[in-house]
C-alpha atoms as a PDB file:
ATOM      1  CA  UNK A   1     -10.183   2.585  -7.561  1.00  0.00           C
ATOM      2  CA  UNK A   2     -11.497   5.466  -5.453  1.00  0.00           C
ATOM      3  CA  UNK A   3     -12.325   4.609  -1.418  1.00  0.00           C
ATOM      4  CA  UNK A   4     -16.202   4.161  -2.745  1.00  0.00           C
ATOM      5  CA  UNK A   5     -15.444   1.820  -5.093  1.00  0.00           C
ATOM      6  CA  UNK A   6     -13.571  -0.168  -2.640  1.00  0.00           C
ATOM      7  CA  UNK A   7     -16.190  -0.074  -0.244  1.00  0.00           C
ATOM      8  CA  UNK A   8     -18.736  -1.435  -2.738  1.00  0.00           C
ATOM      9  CA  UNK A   9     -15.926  -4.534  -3.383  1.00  0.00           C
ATOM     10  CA  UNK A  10     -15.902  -4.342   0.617  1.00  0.00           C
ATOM     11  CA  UNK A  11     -19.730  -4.974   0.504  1.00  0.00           C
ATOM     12  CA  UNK A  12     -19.927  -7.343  -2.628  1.00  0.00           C
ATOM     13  CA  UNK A  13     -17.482  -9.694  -0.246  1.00  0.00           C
ATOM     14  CA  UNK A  14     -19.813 -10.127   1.929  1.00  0.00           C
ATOM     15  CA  UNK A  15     -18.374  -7.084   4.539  1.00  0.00           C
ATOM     16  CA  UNK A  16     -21.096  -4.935   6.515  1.00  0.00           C
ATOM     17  CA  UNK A  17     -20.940  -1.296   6.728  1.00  0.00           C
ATOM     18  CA  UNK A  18     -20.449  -1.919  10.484  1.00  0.00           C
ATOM     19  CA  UNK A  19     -17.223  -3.869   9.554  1.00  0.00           C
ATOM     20  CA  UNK A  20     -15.581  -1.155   7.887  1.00  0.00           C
ATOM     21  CA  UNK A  21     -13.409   1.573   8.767  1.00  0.00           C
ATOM     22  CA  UNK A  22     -11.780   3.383   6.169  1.00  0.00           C
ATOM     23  CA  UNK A  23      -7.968   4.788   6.747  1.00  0.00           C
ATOM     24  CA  UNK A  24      -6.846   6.948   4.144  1.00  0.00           C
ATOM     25  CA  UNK A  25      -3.720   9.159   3.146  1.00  0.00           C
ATOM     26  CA  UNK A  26      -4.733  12.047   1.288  1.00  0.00           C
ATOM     27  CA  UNK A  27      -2.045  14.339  -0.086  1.00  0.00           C
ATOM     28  CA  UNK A  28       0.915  12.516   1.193  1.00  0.00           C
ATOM     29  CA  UNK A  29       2.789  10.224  -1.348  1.00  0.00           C
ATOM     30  CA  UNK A  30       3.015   6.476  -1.024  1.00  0.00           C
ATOM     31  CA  UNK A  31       6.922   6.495  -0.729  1.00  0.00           C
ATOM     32  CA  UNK A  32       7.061   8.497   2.318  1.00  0.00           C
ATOM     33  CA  UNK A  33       7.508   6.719   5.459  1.00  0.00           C
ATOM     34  CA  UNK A  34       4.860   5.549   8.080  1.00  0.00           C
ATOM     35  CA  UNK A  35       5.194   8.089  10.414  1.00  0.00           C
ATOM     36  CA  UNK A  36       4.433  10.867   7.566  1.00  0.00           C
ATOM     37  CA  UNK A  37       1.223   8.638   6.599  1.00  0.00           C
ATOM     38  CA  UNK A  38      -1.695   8.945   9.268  1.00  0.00           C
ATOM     39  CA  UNK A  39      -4.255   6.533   7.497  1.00  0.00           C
ATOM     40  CA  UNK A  40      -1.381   4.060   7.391  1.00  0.00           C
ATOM     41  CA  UNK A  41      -0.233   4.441  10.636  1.00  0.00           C
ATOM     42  CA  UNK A  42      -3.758   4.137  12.359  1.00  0.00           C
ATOM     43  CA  UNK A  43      -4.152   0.775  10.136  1.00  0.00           C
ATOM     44  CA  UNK A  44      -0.652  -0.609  11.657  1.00  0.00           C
ATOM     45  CA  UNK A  45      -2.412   0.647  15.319  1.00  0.00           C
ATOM     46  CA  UNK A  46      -5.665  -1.198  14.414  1.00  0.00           C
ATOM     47  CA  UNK A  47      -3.544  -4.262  13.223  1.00  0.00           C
ATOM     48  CA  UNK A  48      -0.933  -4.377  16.519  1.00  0.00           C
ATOM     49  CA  UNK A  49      -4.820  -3.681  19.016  1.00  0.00           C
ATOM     50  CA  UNK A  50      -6.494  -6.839  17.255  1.00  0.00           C
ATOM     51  CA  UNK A  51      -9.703  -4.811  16.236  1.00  0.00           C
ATOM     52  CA  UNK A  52      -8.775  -5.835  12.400  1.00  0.00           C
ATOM     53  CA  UNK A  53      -8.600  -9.127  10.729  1.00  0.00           C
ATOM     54  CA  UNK A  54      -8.765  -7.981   6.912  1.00  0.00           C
ATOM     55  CA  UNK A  55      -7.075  -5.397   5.114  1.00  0.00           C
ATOM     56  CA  UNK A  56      -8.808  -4.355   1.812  1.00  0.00           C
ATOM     57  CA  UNK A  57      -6.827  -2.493  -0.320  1.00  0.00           C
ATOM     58  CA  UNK A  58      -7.384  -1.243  -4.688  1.00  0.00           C
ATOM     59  CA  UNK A  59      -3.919  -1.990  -5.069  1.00  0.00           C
ATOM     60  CA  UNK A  60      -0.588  -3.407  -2.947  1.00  0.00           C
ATOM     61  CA  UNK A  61       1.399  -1.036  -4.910  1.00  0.00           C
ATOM     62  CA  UNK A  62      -0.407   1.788  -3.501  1.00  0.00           C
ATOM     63  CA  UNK A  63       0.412   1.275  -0.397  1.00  0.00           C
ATOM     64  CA  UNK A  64       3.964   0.956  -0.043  1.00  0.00           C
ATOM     65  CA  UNK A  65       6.096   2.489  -2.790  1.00  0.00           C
ATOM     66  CA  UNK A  66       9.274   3.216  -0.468  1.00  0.00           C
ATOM     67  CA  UNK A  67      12.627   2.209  -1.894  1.00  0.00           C
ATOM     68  CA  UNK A  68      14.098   0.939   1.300  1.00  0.00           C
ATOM     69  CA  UNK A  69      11.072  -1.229   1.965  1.00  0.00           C
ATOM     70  CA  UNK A  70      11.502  -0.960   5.401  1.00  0.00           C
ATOM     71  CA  UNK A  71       7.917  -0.402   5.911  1.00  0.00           C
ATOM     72  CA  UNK A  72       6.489  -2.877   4.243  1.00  0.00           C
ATOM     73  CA  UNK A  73       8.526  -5.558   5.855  1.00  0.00           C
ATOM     74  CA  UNK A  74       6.990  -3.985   9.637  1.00  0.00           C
ATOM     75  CA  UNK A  75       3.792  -4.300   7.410  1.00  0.00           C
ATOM     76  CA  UNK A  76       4.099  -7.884   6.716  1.00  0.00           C
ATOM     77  CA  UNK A  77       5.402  -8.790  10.390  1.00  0.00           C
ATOM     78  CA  UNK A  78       2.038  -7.082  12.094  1.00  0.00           C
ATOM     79  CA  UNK A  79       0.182  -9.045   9.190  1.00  0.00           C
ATOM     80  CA  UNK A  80       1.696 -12.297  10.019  1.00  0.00           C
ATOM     81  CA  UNK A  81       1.628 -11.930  13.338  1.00  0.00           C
ATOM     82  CA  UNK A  82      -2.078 -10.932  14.109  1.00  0.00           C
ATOM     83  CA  UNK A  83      -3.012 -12.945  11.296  1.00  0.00           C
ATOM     84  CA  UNK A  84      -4.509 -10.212   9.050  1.00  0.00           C
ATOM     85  CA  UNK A  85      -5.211 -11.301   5.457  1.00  0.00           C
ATOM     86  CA  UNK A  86      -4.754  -8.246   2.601  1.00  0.00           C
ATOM     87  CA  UNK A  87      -7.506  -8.423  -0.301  1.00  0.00           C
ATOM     88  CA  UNK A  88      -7.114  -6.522  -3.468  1.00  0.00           C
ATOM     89  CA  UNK A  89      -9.522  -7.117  -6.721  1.00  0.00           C
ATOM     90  CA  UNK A  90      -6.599  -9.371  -7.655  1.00  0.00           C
ATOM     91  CA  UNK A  91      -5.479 -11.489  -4.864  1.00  0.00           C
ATOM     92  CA  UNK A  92      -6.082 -12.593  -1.522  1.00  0.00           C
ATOM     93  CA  UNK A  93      -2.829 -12.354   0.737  1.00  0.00           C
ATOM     94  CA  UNK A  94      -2.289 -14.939   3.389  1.00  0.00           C
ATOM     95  CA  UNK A  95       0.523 -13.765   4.914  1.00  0.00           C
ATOM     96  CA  UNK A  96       1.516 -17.162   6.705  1.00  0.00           C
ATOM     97  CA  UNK A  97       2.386 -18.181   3.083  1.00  0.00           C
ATOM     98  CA  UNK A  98       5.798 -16.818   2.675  1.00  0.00           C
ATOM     99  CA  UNK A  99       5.453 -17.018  -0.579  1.00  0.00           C
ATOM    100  CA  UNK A 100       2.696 -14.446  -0.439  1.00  0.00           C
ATOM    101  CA  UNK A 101       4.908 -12.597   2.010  1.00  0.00           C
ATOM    102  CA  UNK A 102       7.110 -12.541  -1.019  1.00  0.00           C
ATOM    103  CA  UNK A 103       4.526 -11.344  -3.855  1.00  0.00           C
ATOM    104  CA  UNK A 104       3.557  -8.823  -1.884  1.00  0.00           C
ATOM    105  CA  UNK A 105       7.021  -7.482  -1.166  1.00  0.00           C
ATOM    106  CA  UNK A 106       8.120  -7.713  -4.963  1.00  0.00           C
ATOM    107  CA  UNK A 107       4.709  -5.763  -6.017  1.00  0.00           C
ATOM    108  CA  UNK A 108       5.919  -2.783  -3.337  1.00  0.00           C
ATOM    109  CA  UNK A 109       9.372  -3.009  -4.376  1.00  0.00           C
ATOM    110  CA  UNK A 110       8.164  -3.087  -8.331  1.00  0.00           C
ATOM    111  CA  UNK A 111       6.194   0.238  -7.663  1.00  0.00           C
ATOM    112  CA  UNK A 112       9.164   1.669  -5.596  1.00  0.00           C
ATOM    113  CA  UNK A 113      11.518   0.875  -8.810  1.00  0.00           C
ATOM    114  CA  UNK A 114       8.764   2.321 -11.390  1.00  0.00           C
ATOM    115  CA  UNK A 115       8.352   5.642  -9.245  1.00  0.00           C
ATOM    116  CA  UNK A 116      12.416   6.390  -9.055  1.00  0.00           C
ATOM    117  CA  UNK A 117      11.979   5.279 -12.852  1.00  0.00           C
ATOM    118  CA  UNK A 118       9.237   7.608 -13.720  1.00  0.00           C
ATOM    119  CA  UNK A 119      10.884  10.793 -11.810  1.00  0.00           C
ATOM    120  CA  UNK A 120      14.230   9.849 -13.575  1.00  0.00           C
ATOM    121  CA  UNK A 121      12.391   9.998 -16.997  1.00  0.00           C
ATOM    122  CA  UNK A 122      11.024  13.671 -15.600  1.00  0.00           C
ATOM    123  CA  UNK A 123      14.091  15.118 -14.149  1.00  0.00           C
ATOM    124  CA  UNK A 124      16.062  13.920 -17.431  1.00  0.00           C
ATOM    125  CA  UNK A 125      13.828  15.820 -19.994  1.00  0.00           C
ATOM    126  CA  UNK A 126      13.207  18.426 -17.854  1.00  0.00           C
ATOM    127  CA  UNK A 127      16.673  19.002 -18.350  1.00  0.00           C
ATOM    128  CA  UNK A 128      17.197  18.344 -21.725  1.00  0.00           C
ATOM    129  CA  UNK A 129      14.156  20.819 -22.481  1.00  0.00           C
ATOM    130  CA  UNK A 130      16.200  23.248 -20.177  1.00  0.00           C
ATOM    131  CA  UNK A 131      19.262  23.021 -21.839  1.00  0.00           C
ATOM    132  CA  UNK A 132      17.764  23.379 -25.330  1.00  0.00           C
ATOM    133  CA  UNK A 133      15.985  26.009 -24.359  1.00  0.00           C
ATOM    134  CA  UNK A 134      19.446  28.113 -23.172  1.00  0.00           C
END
């Protein structure tokens, strides 16, 4: 789901254009840390100054896809805390259920595990291809 799509879910839930502000990462992958990650770093600042109360987002696992998950546990404290809710297509968070707190982790953690698999998967038949190659 591109940012416009998301906007027009934004909009179809009822959202105003006025209610919106868009924080993106563009170019910088979703397993590097907050401080690399400007969009997601303004969005913690929005969340920890109050002038949030809904996160929209295409997919959780886009988000956070760090291994050590140390981010997305800050994440879930500001959520908690300031009461923000997280909305994807799928699934409304409400973060002072922990078992949402928990979903929400394993869906981060399940993308962290998939990305280490995937690059794995690369590395290993990049190699293979090498060596037959020699």
């Amino acid at each position: 789901m591109q940012p416009v799509d998301l906007i027009t879910f934004a909009g179809q839930l009822g959202f105003s254009d006025e209610q919106m502000i868009v924080f993106e990462d563009t170019s910088v992958p979703g397993d590097s840390s907050t401080d690399e990650r400007d969009g997601l770093s303004r969005l913690m600042d929005a969340i920890t100054q109050g002038t949030i109360q809904t996160v929209l987002v295409a997919n959780e696992r886009r988000l956070f896809r760090h291994r050590d998950a140390v981010d997305v546990n800050a994440f879930l404290r500001l959520c908690a805390e300031y009461d923000v809710a997280v909305i994807t297509p799928q699934i409304i968070y409400d973060f002072s259920n922990p078992f949402m707190m928990q979903l929400f982790r394993f869906q981060c953690q399940e993308a962290a595990t998939m990305l280490a698999q995937r690059v794995r998967f690369r590395l290993s038949t990049g190699m293979k291809t090498e060596n037959h190659n020699r």
